[in-house]
N, C-alpha and C. Protein backbone atom coordinates (compact mmCIF):
# COMPACT_ATOMS: atom_id res chain seq x y z
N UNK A 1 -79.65 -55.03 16.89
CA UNK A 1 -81.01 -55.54 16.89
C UNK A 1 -81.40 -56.03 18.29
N UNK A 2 -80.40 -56.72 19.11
CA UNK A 2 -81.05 -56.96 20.13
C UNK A 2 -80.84 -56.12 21.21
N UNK A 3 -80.56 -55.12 20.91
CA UNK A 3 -80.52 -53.79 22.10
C UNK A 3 -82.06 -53.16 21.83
N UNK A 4 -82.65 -53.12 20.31
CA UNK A 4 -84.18 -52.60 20.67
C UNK A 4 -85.00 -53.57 21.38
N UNK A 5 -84.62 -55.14 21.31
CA UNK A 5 -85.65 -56.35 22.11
C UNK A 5 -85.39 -56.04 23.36
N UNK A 6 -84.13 -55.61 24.15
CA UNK A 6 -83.89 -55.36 25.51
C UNK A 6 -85.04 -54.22 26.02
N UNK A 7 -84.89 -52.72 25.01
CA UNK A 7 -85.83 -51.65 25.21
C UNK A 7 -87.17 -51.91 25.35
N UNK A 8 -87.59 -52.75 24.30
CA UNK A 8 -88.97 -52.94 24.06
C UNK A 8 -89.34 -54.07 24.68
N UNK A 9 -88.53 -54.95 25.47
CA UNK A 9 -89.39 -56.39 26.00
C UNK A 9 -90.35 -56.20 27.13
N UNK A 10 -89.26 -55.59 28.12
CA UNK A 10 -90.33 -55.18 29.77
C UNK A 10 -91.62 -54.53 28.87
N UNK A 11 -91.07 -53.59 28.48
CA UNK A 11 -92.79 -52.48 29.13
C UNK A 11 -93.88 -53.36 27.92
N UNK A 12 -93.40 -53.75 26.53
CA UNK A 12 -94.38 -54.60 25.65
C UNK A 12 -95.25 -55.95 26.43
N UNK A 13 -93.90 -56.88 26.97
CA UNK A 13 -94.57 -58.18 27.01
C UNK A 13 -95.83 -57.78 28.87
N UNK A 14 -95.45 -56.45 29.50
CA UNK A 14 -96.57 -56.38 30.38
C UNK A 14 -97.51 -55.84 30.19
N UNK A 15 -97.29 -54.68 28.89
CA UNK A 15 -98.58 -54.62 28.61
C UNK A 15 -99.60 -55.40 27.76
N UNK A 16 -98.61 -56.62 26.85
CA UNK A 16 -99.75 -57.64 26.61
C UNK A 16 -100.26 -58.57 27.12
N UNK A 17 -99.55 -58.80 28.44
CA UNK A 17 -99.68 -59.77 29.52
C UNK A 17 -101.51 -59.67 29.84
N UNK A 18 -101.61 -58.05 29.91
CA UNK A 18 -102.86 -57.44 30.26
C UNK A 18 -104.34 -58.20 29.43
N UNK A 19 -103.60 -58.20 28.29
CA UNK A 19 -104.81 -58.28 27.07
C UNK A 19 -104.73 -59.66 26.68
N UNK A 20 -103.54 -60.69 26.92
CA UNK A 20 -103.80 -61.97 25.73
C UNK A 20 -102.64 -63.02 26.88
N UNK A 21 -103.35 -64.20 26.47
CA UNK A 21 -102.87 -65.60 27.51
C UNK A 21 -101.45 -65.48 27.31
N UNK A 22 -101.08 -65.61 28.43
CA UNK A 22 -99.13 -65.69 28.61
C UNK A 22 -98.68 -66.76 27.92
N UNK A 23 -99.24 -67.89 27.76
CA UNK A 23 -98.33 -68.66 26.85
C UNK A 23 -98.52 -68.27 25.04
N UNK A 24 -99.83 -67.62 24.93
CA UNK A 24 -99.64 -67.19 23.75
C UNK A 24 -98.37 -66.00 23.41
N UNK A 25 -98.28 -65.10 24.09
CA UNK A 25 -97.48 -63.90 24.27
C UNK A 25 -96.13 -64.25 24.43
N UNK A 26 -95.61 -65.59 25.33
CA UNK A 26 -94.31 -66.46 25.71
C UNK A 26 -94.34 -66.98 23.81
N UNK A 27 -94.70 -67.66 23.71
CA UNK A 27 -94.65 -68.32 22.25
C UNK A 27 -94.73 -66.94 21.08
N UNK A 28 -95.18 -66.14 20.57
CA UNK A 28 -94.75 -64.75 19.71
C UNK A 28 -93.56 -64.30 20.43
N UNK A 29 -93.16 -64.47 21.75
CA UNK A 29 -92.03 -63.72 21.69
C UNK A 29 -90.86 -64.80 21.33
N UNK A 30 -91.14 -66.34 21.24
CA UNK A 30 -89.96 -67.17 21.35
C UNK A 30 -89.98 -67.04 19.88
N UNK A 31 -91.01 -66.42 19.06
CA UNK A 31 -91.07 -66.84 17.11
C UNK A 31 -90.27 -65.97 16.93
N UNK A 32 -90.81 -64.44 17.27
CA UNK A 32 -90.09 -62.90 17.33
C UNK A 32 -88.63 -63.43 17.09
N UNK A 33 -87.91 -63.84 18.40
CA UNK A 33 -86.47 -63.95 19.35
C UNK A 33 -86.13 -64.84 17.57
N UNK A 34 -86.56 -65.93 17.77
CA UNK A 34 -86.07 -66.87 16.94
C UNK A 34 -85.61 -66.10 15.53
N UNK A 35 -86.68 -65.49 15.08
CA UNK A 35 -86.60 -64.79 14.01
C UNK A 35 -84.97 -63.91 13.57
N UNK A 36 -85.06 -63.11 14.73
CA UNK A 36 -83.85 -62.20 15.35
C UNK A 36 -82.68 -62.90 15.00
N UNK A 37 -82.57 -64.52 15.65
CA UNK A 37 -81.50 -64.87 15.78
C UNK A 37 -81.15 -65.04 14.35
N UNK A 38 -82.40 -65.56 13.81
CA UNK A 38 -82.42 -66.34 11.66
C UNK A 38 -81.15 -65.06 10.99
N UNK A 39 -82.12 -63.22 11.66
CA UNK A 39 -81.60 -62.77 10.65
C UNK A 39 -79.60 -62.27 11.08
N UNK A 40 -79.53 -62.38 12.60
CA UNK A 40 -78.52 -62.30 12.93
C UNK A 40 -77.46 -63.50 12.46
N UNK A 41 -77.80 -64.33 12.55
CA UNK A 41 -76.85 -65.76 11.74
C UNK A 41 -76.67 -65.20 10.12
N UNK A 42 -77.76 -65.01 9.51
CA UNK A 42 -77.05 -64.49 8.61
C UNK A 42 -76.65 -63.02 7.99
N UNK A 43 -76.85 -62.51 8.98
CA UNK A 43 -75.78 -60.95 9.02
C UNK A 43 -74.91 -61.40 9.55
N UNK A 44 -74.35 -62.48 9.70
CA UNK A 44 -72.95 -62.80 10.76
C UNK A 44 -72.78 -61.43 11.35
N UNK A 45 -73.53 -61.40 12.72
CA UNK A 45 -73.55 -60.49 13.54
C UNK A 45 -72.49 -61.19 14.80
N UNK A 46 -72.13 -61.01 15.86
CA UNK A 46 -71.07 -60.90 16.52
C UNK A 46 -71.74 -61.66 17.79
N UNK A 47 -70.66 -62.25 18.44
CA UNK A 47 -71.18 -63.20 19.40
C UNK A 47 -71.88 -62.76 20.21
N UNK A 48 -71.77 -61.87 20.79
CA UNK A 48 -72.98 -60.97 22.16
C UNK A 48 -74.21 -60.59 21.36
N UNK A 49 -74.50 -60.84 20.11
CA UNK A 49 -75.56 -60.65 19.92
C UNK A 49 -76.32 -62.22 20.24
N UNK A 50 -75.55 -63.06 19.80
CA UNK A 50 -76.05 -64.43 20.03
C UNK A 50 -76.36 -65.01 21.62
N UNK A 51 -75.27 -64.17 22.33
CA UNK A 51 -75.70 -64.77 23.61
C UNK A 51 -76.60 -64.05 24.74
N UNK A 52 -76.97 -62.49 23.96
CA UNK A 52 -78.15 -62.28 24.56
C UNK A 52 -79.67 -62.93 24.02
N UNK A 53 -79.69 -63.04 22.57
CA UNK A 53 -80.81 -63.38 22.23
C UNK A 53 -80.82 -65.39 22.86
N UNK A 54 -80.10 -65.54 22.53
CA UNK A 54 -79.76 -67.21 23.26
C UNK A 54 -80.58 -67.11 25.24
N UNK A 55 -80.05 -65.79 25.58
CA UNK A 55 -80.60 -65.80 26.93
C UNK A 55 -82.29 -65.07 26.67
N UNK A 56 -82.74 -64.54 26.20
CA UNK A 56 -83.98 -64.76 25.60
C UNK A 56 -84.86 -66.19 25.36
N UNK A 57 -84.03 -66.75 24.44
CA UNK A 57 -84.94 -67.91 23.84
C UNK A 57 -84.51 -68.86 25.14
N UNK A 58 -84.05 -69.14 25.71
CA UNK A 58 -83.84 -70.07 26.83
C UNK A 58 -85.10 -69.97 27.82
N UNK A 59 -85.17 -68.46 28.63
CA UNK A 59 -85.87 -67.80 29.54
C UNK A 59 -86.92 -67.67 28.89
N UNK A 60 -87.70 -67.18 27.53
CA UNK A 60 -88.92 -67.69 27.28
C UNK A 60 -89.62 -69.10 27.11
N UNK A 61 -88.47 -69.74 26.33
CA UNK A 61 -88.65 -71.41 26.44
C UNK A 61 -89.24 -71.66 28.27
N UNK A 62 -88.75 -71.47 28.75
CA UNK A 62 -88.71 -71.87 30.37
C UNK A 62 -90.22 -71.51 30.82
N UNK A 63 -89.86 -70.27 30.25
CA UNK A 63 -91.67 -69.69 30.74
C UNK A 63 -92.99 -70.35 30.12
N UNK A 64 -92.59 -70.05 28.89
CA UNK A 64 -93.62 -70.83 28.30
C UNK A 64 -93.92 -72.32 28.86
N UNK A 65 -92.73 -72.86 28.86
CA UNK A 65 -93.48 -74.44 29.77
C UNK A 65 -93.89 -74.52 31.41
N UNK A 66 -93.35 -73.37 31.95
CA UNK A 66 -93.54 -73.43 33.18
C UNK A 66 -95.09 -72.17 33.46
N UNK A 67 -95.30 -71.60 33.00
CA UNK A 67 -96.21 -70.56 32.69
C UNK A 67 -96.00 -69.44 34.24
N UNK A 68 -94.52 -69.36 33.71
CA UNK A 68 -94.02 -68.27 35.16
C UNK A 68 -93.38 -66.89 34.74
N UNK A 69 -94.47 -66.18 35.14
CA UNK A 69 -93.94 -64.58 34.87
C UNK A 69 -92.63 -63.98 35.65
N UNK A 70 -92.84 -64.52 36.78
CA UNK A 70 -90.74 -64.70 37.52
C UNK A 70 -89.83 -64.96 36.61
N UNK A 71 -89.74 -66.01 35.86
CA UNK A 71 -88.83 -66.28 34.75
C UNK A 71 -88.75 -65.27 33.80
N UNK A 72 -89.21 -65.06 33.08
CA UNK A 72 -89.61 -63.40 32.26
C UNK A 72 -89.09 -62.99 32.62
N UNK A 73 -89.70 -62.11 34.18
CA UNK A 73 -88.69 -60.97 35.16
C UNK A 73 -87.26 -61.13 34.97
N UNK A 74 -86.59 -62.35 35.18
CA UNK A 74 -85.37 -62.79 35.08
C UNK A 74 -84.56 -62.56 33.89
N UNK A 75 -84.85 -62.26 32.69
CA UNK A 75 -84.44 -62.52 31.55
C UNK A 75 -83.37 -61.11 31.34
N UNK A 76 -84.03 -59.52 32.23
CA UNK A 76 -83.06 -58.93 31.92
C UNK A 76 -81.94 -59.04 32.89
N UNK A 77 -81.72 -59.70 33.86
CA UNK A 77 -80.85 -60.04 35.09
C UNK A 77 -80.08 -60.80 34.25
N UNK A 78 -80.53 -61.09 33.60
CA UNK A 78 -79.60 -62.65 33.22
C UNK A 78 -78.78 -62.28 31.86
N UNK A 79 -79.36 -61.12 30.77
CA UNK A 79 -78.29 -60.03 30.50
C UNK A 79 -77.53 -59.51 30.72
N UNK A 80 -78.10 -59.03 32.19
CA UNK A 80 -76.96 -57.95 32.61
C UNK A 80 -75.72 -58.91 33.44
N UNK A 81 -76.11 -60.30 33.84
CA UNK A 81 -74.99 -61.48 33.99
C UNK A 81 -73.84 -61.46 32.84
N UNK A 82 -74.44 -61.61 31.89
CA UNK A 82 -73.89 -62.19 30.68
C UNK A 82 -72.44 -60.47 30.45
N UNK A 83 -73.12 -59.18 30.33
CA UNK A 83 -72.26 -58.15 30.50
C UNK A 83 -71.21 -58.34 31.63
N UNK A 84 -71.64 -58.35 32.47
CA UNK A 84 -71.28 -58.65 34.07
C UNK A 84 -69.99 -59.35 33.66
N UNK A 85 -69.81 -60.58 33.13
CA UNK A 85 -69.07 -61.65 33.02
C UNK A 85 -68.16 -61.05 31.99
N UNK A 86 -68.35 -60.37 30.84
CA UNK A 86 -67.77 -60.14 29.93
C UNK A 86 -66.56 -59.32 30.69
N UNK A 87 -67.21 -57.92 31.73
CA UNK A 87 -66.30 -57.16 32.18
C UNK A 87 -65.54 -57.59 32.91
N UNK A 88 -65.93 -58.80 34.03
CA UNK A 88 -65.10 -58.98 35.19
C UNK A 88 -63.83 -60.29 34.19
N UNK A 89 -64.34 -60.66 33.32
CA UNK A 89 -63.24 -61.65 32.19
C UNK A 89 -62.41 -60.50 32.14
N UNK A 90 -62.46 -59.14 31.29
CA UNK A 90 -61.40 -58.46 30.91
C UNK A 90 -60.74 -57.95 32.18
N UNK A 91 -61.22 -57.88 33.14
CA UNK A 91 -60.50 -57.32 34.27
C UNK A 91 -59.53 -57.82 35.16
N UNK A 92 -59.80 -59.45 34.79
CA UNK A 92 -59.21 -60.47 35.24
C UNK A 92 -58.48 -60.84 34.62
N UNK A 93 -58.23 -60.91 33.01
CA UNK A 93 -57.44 -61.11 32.19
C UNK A 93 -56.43 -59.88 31.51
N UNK A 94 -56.71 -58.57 31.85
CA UNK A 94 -56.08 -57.89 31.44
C UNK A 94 -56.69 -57.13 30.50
N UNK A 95 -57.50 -57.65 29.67
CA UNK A 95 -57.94 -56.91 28.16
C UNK A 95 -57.92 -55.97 27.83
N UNK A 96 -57.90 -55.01 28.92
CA UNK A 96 -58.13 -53.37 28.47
C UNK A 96 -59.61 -53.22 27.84
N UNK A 97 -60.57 -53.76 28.23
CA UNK A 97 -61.79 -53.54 27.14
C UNK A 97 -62.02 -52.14 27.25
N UNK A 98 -62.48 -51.42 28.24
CA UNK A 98 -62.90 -49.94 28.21
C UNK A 98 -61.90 -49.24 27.64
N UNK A 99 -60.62 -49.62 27.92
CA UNK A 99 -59.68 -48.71 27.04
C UNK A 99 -59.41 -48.70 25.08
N UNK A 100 -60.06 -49.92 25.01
CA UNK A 100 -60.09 -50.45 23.00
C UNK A 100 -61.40 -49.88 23.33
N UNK A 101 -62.33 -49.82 23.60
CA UNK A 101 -63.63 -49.40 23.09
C UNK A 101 -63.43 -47.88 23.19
N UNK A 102 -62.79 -47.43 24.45
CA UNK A 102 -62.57 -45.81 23.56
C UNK A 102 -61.69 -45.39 23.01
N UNK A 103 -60.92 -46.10 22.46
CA UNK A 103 -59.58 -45.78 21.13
C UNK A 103 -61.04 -45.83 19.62
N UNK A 104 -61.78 -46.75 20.13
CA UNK A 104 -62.94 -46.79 18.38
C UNK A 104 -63.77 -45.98 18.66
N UNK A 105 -64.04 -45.09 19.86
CA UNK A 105 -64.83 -44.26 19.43
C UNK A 105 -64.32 -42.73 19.83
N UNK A 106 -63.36 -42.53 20.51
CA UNK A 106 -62.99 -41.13 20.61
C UNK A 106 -61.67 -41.46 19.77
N UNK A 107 -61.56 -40.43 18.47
CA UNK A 107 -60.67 -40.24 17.78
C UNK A 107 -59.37 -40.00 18.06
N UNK A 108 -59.65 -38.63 19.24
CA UNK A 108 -58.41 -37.74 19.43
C UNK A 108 -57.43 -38.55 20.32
N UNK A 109 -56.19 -38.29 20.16
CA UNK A 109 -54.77 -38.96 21.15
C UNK A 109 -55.18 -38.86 22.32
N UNK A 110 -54.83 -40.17 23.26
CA UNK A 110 -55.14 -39.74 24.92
C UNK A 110 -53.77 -39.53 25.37
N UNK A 111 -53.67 -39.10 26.31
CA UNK A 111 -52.74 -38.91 26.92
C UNK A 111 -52.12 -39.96 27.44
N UNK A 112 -50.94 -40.03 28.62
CA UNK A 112 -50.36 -41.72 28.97
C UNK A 112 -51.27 -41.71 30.19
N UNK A 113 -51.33 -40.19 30.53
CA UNK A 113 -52.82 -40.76 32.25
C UNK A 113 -53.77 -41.05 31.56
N UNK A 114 -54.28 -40.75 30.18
CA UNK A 114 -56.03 -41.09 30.25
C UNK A 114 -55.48 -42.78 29.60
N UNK A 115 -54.69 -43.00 29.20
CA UNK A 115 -54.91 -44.68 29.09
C UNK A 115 -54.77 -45.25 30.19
N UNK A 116 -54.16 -44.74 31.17
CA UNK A 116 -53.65 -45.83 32.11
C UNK A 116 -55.17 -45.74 33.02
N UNK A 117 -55.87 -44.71 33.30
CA UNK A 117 -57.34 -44.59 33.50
C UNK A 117 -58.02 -45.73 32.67
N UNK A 118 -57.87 -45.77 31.77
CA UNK A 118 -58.70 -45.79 31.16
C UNK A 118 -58.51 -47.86 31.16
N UNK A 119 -57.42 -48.14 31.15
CA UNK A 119 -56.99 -49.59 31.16
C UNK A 119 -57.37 -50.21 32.31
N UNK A 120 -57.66 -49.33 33.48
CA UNK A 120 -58.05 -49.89 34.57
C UNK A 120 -59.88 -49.97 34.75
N UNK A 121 -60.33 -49.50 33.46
CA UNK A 121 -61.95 -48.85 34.22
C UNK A 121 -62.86 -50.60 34.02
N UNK A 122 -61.94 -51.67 33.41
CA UNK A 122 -62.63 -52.97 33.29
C UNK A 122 -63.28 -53.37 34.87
N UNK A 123 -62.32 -53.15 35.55
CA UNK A 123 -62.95 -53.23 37.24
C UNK A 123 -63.79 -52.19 37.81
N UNK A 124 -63.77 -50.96 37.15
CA UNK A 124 -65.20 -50.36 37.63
C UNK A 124 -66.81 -50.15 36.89
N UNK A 125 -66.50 -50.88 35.79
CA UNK A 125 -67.95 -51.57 34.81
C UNK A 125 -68.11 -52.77 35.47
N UNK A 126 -67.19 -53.85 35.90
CA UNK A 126 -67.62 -54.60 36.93
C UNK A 126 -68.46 -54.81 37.36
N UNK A 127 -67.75 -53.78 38.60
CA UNK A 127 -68.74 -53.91 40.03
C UNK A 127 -69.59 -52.65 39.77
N UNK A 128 -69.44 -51.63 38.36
CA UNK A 128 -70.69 -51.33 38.20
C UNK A 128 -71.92 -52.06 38.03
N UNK A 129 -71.53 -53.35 37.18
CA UNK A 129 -72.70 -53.79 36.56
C UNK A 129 -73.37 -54.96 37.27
N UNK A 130 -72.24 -55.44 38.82
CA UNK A 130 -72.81 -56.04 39.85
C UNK A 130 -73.79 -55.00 40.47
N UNK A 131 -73.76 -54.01 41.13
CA UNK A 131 -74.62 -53.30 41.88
C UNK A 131 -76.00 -53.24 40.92
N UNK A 132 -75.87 -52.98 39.74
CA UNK A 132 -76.98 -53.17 39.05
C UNK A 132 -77.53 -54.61 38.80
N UNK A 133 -77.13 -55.66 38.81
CA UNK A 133 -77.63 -56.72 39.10
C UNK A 133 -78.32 -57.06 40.30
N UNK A 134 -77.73 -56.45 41.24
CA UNK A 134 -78.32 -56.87 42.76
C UNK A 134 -79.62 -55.92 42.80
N UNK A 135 -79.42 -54.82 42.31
CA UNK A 135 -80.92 -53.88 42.37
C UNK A 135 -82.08 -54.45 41.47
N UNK A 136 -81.60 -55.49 40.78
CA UNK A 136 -82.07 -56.13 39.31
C UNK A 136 -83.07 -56.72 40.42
N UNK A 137 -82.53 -57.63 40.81
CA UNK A 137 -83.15 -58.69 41.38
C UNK A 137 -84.04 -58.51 42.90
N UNK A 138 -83.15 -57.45 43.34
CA UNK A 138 -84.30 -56.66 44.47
C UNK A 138 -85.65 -56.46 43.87
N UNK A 139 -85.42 -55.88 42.42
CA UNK A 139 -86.73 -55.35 41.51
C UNK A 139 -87.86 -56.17 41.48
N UNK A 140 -86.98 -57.40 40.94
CA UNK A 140 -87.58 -58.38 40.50
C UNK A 140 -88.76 -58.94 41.41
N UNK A 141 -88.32 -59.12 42.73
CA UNK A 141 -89.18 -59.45 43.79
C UNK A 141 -89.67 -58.69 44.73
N UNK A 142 -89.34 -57.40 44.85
CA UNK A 142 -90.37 -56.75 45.71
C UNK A 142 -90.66 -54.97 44.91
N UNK A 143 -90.15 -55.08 43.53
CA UNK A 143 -91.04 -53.88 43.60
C UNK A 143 -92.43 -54.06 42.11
N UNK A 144 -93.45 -53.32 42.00
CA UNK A 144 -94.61 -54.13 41.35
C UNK A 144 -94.08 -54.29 39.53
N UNK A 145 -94.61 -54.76 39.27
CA UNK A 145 -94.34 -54.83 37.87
C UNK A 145 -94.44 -53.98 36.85
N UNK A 146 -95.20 -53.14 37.24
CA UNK A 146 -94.91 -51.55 35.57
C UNK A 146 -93.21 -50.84 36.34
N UNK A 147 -93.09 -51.06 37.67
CA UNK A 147 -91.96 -50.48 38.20
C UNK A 147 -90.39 -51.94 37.07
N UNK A 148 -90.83 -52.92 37.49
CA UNK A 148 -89.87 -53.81 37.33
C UNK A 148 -89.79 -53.40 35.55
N UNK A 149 -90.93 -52.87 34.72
CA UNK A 149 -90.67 -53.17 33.34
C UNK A 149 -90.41 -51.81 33.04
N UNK A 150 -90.46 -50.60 33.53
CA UNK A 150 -89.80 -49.34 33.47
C UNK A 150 -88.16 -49.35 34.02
N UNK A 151 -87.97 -50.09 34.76
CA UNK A 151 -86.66 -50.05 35.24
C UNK A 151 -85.48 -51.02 33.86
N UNK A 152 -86.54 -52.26 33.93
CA UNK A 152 -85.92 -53.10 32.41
C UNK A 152 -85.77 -52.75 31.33
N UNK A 153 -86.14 -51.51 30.86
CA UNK A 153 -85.99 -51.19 29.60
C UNK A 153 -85.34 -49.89 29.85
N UNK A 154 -85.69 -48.73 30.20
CA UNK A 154 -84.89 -47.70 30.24
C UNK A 154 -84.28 -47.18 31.38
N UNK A 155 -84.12 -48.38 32.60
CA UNK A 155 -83.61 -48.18 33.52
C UNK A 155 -81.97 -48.38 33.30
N UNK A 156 -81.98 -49.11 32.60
CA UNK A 156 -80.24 -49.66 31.49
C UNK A 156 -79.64 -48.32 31.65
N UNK A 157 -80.39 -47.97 30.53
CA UNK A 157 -79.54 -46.62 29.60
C UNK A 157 -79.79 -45.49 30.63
N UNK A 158 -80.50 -45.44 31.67
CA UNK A 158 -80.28 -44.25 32.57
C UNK A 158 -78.64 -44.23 33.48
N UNK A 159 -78.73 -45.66 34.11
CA UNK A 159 -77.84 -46.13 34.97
C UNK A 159 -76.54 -46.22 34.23
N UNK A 160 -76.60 -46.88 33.04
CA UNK A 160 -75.11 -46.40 31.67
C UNK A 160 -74.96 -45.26 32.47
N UNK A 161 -75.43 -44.21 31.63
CA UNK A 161 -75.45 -42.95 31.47
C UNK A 161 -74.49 -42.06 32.68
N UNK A 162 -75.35 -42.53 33.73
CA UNK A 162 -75.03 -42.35 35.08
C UNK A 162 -73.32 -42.53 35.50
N UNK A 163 -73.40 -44.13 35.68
CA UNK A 163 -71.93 -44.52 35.34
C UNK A 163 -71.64 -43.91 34.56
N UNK A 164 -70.95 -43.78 33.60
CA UNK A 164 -70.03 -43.18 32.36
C UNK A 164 -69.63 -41.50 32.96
N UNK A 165 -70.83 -41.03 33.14
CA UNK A 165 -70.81 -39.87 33.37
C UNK A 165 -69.62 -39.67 35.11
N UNK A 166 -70.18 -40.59 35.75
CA UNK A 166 -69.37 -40.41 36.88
C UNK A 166 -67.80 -41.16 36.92
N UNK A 167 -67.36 -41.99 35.48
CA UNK A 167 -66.18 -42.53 35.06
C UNK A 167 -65.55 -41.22 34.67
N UNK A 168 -66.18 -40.61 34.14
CA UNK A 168 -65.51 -39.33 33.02
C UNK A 168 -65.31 -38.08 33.63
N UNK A 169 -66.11 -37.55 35.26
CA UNK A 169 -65.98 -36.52 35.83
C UNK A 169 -64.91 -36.97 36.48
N UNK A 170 -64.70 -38.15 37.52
CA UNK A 170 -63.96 -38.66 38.14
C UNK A 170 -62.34 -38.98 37.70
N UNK A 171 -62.52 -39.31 36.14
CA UNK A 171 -61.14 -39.30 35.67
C UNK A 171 -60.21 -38.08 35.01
N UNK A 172 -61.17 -37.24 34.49
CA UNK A 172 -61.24 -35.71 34.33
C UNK A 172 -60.80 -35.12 35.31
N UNK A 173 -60.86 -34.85 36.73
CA UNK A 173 -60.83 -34.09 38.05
C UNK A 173 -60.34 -34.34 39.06
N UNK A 174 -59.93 -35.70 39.02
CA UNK A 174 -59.34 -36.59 39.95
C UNK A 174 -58.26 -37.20 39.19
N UNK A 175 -58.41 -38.52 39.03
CA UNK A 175 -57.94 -39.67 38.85
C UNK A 175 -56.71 -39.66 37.56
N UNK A 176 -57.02 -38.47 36.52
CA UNK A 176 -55.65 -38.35 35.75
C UNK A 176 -54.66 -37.04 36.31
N UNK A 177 -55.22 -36.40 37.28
CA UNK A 177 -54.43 -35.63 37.90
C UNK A 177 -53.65 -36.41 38.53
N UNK A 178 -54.15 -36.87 39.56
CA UNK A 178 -53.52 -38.00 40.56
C UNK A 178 -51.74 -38.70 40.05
N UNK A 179 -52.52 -39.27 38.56
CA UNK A 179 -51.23 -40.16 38.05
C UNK A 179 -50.04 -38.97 37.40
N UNK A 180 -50.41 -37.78 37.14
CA UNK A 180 -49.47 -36.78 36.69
C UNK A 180 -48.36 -36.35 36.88
């Protein structure tokens, strides 16, 4: 649920910015968010759902009393923090996250190079998802705003995409040869 509020927040809350008072639009989105969280508490949905919508209701709270569209801007930066943190924790701790997340979704046996690839890729979601933070925030302040709310919503899933794709050629063609 809160991966469609990520999609739909930029390009919605600027184009109602257009038509209706920002604190009205700040306040429907803090009822919206709130709502989200009502039905996520009781779907006992999973902690990253709580602490993105939590970084929502914070960053609209803020706006709404401060009546600052900067703050807004901020809200998907401060997502992609919250990811940011998750990866550089497993990378620092060991977790293997990229390597358990593709044992649940690719079925077939990996090999001992594609795990050992694959145990290491917590440090390149990283400082993937730093470089995308820093472009976040370049966005944020110097490029115009249908740019900043096209980039916030499906600029994500392009840049995923991107990454993954260049994790998977790279470990494919390189990187499990290498360890062979």
């Amino acid at each position: 649920m809160s991966s469609v509020l990520t999609l739909l927040f930029a390009p919605t809350f600027l184009f109602l910015i257009h038509y209706f008072d920002f604190q009205q639009i700040t306040l429907i989105y803090i009822i919206f968010t709130s709502i989200i969280v009502l039905y996520a508490f009781i779907s006992k949905k999973k902690l990253e759902d709580y602490v993105i919508l939590g970084i929502y209701l914070l960053f609209l709270s803020i706006s709404y009393f401060n009546t600052s569209f900067i703050t807004v801007k901020f809200i998907p930066v401060f997502t992609s923090i919250a990811f940011f943190t998750i990866f550089a924790d497993a990378a620092v701790k060991k977790k293997e996250l990229i390597h358990k997340i593709t044992q649940k979704f690719y079925k077939k046996d990996l090999t001992e190079q594609e795990k050992k690839f694959l145990k290491a890729g917590d440090w390149y979601w990283a400082v993937a998802l730093l470089i995308y933070i820093v472009v976040q925030v370049i966005i944020v302040f110097y490029a115009s705003d249908s740019f900043w709310a096209i980039y916030s919503s499906i600029g994500w899933y392009i840049y995923f995409v991107l990454i993954l794709a260049l994790q998977i050629i790279y470990g494919k063609f390189y990187a499990i040869k290498m360890s062979s």
